[in-house]
C-alpha atoms as a PDB file:
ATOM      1  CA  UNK A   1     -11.339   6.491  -4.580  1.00  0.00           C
ATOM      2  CA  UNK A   2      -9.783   3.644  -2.501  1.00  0.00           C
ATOM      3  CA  UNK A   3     -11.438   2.186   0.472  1.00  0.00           C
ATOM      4  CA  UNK A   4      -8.799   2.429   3.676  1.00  0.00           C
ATOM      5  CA  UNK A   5      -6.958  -0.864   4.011  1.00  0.00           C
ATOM      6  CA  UNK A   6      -4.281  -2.724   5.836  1.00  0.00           C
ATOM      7  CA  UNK A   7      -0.813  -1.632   5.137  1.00  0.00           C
ATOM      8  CA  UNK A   8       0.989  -3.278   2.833  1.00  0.00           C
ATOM      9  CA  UNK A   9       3.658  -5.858   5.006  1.00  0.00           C
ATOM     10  CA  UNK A  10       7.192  -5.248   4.052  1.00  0.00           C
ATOM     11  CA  UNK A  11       7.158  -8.200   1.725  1.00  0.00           C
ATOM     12  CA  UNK A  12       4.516  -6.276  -0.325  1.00  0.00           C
ATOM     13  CA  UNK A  13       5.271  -4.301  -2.768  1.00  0.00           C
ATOM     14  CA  UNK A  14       6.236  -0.402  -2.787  1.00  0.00           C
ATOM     15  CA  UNK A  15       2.602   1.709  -4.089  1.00  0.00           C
ATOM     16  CA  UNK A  16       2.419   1.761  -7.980  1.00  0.00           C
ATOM     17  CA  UNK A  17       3.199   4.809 -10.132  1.00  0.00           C
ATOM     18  CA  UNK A  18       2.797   5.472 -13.527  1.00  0.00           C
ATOM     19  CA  UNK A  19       0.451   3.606 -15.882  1.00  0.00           C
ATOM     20  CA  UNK A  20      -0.039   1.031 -13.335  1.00  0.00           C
ATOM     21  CA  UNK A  21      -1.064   3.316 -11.184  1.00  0.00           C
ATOM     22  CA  UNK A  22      -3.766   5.581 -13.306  1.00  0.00           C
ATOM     23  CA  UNK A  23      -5.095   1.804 -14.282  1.00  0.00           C
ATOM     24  CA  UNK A  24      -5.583   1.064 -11.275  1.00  0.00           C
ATOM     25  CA  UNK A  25      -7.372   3.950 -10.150  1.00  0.00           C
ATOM     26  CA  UNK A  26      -9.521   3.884 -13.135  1.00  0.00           C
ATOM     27  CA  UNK A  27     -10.616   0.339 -12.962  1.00  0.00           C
ATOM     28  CA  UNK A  28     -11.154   1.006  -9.262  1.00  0.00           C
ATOM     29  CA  UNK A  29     -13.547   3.759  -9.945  1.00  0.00           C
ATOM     30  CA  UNK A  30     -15.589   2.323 -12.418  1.00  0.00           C
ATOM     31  CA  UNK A  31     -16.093  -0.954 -10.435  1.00  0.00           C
ATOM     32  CA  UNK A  32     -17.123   0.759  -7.162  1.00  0.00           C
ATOM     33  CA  UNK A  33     -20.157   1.574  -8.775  1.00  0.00           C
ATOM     34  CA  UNK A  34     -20.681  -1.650 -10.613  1.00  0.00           C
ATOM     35  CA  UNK A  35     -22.114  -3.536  -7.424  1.00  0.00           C
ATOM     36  CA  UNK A  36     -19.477  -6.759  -7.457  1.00  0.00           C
ATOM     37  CA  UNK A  37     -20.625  -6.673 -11.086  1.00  0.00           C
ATOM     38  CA  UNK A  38     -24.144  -7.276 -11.136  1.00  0.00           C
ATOM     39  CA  UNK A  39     -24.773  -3.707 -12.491  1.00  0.00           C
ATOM     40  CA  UNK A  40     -22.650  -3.816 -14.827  1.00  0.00           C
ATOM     41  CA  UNK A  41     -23.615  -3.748 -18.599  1.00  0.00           C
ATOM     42  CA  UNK A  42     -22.046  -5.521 -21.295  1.00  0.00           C
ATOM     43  CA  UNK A  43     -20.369  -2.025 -22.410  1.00  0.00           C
ATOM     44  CA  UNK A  44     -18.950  -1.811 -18.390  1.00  0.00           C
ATOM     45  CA  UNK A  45     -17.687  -5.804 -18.806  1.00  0.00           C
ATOM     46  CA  UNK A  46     -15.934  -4.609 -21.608  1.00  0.00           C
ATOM     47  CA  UNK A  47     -13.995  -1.270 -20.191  1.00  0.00           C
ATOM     48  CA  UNK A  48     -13.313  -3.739 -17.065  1.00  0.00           C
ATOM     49  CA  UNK A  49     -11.136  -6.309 -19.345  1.00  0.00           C
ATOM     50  CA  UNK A  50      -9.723  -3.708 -20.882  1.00  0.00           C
ATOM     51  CA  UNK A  51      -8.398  -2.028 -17.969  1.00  0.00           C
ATOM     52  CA  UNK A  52      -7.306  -5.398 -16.284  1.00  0.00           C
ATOM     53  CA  UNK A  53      -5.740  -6.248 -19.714  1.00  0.00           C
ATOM     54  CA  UNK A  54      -4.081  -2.729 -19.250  1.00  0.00           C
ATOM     55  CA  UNK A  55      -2.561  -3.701 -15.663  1.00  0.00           C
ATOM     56  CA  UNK A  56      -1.653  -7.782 -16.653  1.00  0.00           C
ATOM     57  CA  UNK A  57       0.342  -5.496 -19.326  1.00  0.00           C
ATOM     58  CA  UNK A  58       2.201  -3.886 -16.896  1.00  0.00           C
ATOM     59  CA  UNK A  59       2.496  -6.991 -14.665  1.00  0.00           C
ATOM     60  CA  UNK A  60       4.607  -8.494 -17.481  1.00  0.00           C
ATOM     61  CA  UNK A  61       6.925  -5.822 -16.957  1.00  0.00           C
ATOM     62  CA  UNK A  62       7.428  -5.992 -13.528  1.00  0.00           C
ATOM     63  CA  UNK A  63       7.825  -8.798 -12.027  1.00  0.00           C
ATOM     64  CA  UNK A  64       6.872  -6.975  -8.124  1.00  0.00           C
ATOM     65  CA  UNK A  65       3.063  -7.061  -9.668  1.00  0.00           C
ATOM     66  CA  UNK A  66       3.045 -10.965 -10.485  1.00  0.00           C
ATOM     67  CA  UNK A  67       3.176 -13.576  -7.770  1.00  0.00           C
ATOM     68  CA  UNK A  68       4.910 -16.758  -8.274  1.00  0.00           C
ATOM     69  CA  UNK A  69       4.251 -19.792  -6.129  1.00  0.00           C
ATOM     70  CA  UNK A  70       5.261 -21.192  -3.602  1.00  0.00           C
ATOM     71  CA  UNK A  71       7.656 -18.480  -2.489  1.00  0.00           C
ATOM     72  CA  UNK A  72       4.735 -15.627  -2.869  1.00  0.00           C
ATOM     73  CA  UNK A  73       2.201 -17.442  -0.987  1.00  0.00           C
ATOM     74  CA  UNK A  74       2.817 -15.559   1.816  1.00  0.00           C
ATOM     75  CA  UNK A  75       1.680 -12.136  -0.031  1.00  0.00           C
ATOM     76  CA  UNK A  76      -2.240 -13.664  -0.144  1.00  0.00           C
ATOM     77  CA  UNK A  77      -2.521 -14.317   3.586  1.00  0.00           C
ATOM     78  CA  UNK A  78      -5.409 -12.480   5.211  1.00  0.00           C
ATOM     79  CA  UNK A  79      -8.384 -10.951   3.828  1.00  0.00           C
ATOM     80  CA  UNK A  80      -9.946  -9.930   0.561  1.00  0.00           C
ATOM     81  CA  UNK A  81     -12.818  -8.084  -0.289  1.00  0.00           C
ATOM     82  CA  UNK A  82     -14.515  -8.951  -4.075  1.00  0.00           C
ATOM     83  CA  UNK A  83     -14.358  -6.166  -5.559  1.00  0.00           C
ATOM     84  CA  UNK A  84     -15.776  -7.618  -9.132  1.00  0.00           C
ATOM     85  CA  UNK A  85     -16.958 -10.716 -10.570  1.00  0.00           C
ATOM     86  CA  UNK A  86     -17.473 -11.377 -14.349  1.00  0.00           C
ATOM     87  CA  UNK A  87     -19.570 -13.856 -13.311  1.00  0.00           C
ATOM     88  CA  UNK A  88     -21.837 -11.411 -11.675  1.00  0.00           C
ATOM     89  CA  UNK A  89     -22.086  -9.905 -14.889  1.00  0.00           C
ATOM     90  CA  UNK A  90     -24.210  -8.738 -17.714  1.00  0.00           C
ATOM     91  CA  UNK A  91     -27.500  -9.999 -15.747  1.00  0.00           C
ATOM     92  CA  UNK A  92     -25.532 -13.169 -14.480  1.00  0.00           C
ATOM     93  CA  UNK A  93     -26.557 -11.596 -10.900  1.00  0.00           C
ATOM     94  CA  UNK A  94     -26.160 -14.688  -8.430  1.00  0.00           C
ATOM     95  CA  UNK A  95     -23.630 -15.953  -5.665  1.00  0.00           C
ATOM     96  CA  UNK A  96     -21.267 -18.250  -7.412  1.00  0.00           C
ATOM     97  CA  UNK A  97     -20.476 -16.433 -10.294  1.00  0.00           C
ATOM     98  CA  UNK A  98     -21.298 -18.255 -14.022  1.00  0.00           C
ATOM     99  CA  UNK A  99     -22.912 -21.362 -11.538  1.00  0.00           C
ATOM    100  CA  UNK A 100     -25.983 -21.191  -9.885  1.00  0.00           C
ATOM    101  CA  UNK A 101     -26.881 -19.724  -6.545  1.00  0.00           C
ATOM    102  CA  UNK A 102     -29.212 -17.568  -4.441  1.00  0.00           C
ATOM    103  CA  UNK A 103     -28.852 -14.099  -6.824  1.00  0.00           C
ATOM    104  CA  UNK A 104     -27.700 -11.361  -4.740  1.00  0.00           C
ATOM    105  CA  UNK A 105     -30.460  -8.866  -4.165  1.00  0.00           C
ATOM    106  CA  UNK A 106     -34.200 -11.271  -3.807  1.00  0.00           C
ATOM    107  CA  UNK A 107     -37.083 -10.681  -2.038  1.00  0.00           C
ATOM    108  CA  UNK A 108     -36.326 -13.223   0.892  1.00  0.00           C
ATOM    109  CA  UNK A 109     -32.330 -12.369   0.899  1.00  0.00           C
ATOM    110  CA  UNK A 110     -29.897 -10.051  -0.082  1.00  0.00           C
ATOM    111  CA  UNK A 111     -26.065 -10.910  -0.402  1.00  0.00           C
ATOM    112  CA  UNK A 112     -23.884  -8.214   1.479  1.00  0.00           C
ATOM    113  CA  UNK A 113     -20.074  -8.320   1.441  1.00  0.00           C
ATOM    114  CA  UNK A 114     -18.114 -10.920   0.000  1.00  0.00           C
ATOM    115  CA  UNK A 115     -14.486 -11.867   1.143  1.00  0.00           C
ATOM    116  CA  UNK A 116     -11.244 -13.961   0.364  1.00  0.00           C
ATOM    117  CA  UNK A 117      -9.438 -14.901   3.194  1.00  0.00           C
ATOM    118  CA  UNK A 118      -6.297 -16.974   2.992  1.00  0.00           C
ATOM    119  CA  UNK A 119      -4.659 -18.951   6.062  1.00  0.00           C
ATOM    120  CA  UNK A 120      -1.713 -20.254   4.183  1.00  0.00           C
ATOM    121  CA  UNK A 121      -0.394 -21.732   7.154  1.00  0.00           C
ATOM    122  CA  UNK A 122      -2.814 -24.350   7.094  1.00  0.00           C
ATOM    123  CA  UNK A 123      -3.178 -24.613   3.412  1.00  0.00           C
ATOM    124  CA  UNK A 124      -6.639 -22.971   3.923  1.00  0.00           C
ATOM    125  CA  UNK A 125      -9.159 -20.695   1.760  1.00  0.00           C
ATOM    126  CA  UNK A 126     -12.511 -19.713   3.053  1.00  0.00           C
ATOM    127  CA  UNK A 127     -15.070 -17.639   1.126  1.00  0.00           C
ATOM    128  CA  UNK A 128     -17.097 -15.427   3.821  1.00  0.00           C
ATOM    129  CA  UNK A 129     -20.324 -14.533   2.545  1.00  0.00           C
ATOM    130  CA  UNK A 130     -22.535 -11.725   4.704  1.00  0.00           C
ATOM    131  CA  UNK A 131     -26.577 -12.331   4.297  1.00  0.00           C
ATOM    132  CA  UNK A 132     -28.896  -9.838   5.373  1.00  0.00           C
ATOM    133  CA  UNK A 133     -32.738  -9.471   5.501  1.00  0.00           C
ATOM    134  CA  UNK A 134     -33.511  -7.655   1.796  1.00  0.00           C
ATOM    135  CA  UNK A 135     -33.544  -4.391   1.800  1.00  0.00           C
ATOM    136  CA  UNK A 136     -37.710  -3.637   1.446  1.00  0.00           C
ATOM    137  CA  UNK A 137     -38.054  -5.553   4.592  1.00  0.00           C
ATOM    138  CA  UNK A 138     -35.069  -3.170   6.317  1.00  0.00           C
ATOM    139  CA  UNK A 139     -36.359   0.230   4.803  1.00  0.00           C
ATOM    140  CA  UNK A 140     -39.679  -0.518   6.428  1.00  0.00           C
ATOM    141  CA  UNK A 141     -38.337  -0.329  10.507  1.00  0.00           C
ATOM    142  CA  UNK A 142     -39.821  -3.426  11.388  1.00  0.00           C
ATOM    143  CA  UNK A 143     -36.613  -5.098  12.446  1.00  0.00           C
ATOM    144  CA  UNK A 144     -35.743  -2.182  14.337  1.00  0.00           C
ATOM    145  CA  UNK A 145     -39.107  -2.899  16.843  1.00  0.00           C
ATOM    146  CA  UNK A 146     -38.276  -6.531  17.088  1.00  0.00           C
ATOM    147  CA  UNK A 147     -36.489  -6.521  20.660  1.00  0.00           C
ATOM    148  CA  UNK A 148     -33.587  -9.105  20.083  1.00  0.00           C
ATOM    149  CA  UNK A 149     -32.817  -7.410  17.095  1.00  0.00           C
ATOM    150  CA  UNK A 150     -32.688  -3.619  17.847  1.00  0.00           C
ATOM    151  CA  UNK A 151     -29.263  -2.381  18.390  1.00  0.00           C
ATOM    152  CA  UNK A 152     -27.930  -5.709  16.707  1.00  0.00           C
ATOM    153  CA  UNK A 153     -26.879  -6.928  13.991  1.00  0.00           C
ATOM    154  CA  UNK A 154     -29.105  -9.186  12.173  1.00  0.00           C
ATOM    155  CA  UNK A 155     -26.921 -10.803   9.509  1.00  0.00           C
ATOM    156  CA  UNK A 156     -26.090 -14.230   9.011  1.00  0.00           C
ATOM    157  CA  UNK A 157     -22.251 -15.352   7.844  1.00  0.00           C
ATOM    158  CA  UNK A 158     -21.930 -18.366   5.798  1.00  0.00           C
ATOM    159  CA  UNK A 159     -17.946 -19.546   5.069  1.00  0.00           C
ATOM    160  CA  UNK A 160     -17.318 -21.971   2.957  1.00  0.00           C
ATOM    161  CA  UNK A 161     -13.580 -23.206   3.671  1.00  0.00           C
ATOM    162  CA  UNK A 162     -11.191 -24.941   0.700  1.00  0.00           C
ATOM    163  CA  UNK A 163      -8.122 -26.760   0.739  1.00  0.00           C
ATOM    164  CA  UNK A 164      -5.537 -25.260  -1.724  1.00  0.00           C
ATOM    165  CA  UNK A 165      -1.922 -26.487  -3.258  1.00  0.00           C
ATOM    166  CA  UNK A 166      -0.322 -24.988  -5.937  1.00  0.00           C
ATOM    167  CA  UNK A 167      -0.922 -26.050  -8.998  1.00  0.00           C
ATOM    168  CA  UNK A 168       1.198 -23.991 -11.156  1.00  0.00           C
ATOM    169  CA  UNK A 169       4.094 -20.922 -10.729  1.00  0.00           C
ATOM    170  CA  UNK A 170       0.745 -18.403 -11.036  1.00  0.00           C
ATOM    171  CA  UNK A 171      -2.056 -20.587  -9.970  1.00  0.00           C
ATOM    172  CA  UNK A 172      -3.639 -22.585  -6.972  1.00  0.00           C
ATOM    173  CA  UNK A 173      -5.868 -25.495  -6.810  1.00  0.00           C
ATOM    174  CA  UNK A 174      -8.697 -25.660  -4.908  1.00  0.00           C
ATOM    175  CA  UNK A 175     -11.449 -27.962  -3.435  1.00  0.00           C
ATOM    176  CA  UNK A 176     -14.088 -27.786  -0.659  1.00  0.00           C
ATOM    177  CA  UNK A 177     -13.738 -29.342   2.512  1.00  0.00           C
ATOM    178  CA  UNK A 178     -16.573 -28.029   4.633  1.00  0.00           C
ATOM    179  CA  UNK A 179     -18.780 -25.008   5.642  1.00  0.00           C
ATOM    180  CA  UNK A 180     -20.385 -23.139   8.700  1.00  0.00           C
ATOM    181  CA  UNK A 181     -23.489 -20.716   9.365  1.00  0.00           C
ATOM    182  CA  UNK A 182     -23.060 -18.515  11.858  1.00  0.00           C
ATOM    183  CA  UNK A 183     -26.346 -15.599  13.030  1.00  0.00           C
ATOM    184  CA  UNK A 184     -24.699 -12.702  14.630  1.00  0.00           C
ATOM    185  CA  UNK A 185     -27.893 -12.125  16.582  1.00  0.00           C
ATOM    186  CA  UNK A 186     -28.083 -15.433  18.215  1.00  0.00           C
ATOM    187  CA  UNK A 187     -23.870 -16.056  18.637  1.00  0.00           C
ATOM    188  CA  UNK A 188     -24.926 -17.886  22.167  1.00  0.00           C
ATOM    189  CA  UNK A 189     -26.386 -20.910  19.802  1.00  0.00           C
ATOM    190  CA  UNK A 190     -23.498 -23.650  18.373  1.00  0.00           C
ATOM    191  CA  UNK A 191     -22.347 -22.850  15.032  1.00  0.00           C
ATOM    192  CA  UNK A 192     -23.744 -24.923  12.288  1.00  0.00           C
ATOM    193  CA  UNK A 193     -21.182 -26.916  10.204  1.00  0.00           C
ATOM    194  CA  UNK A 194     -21.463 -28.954   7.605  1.00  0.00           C
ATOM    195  CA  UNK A 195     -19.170 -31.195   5.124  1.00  0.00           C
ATOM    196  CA  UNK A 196     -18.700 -29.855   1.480  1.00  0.00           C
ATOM    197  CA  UNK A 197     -16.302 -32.936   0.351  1.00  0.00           C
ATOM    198  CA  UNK A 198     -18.784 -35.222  -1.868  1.00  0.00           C
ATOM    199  CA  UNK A 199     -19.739 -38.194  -0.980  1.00  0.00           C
ATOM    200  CA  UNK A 200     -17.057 -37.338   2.408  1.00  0.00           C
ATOM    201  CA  UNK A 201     -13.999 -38.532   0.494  1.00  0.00           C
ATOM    202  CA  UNK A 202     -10.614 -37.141   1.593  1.00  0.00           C
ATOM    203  CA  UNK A 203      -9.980 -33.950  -0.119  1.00  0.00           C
ATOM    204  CA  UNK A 204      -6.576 -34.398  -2.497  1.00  0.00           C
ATOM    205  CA  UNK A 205      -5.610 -30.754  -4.561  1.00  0.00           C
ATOM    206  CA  UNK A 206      -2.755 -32.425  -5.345  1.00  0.00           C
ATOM    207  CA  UNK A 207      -4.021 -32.577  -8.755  1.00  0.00           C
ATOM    208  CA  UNK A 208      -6.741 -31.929 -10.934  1.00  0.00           C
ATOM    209  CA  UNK A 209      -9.935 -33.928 -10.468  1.00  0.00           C
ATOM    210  CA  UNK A 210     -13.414 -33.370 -10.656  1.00  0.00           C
ATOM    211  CA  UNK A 211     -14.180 -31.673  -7.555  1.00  0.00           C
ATOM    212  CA  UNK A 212     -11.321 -28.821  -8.048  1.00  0.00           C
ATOM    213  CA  UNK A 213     -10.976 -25.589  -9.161  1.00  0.00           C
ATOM    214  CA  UNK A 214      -7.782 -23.199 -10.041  1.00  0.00           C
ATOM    215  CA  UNK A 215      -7.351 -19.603  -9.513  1.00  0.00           C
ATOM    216  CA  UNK A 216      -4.512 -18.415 -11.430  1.00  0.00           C
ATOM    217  CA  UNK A 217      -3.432 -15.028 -10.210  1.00  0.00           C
ATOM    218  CA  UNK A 218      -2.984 -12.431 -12.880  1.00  0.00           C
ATOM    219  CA  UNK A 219      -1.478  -9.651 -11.584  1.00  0.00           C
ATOM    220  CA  UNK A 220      -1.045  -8.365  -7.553  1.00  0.00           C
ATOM    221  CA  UNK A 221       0.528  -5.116  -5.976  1.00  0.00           C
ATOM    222  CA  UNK A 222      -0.222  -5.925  -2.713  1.00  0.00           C
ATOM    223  CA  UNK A 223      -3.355  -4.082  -2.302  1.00  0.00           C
ATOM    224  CA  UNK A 224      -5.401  -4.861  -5.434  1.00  0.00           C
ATOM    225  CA  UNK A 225      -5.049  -8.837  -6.921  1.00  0.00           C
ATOM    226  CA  UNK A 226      -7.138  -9.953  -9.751  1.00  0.00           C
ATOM    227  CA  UNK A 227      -7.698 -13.313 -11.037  1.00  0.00           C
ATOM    228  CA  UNK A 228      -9.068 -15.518 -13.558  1.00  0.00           C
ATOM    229  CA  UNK A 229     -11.405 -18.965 -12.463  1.00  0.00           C
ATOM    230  CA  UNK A 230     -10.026 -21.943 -14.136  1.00  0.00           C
ATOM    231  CA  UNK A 231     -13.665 -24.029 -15.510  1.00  0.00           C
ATOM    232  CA  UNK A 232     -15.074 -20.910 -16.019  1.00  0.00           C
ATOM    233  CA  UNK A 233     -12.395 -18.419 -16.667  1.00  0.00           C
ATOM    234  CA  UNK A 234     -14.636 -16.067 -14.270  1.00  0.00           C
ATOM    235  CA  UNK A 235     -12.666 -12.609 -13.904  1.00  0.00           C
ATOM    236  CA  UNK A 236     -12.236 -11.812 -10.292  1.00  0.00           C
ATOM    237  CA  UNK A 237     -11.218  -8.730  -8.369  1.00  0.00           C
ATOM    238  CA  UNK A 238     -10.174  -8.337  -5.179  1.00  0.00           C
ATOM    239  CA  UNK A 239      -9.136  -5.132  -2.765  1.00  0.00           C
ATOM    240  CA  UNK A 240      -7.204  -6.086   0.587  1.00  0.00           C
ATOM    241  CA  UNK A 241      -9.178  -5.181   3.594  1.00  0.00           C
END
């Protein structure tokens, strides 16, 4: 079933019924076991585009289900859990999706939750990515004897922040501008930040260049969006938190 979310805001959407609704539940179900995607087979990948297919279907139908920018912006702000990434895929296990990146279950790290969270206001985007100590080193109780650690949490938060405009009546455009670390054991020490614009050139997503991305969003009730990555056409889903 669902996880418990926010409630919808009254620019959302009523809830779904009918097909859109029994898609939605069924792709739900079958990705809550699928690990962001990294468990999933190529059989899974396949049942997953075919239910998304299934709901884009529907979105074409109702217009309540598609967003269209500017005017909808307002329907992305907060937070977003990622639910599924194609990119996570079929043995492509690793933060980032189809690029490379630290995969998400190692022997030195394991990737925890993984969140959208817009701040249209300021024309913001940051990916919030929870690290933890792998699990072999949890299971064994050391961290539980280690006295700043017991009774804490011992995972680190790394948020990597974009600037977005839109690019298109379905789509944004995206592009770093910089990143932080924060431990939540040692919150006392300053918060490391660092630039993510290359070569510390002014960020412009006023159009497409090299160091941008798109998003184009296929299909959003309010409590469920999916999406498609523009380079990489990387299928994304997303449950509001």
């Amino acid at each position: 079933g669902e996880s418990r979310g926010a409630e919808p805001s009254p620019s959302m959407p009523p809830p779904l019924s009918g097909r859109a609704a029994e898609l939605r539940a069924e792709l739900l179900s079958l990705v809550a076991s699928l690990d962001r995607g990294s468990a999933a087979t190529a059989e899974d990948a396949a049942k997953v585009r075919k239910l998304v297919g299934g709901l884009v279907a529907e979105a074409a139908k109702e217009p309540r289900w598609r967003l269209n920018f500017p005017e909808d912006l307002d329907r992305l702000e907060g937070s977003w859990r990622l639910l599924y990434s194609s990119g996570f895929a079929e043995g492509r296990s690793s933060l980032g999706g189809l690029r490379a990146g630290p995969p998400l279950d190692s022997p030195v790290l394991e990737v925890g939750n993984i969140y959208q969270r817009y701040r249209i206001s300021e024309s913001r985007a940051d990916t919030v990515v929870e690290l933890r100590p792998p699990k072999w080193l949890r299971d064994t109780g050391l961290l539980d004897n280690v006295p700043f650690l017991r009774d804490s949490d011992p995972d680190t938060v790394l948020t990597l922040t974009q600037q977005f405009d839109v690019a298109s009546r379905d789509s944004l455009r995206f592009a770093f501008v910089d990143g932080q670390v924060v431990n939540k054991v040692i919150q006392q020490l300053q918060t490391l930040r660092f630039p993510l614009a290359p070569l510390g050139i002014s960020v412009d997503t006023s159009r497409d260049g090299p160091f941008t991305d798109t998003l184009i969003t296929t299909y959003c009730d309010g409590r469920m969006r999916i999406g498609l990555g523009g380079r990489f056409g990387e299928l994304r889903i997303f449950l509001r938190t």
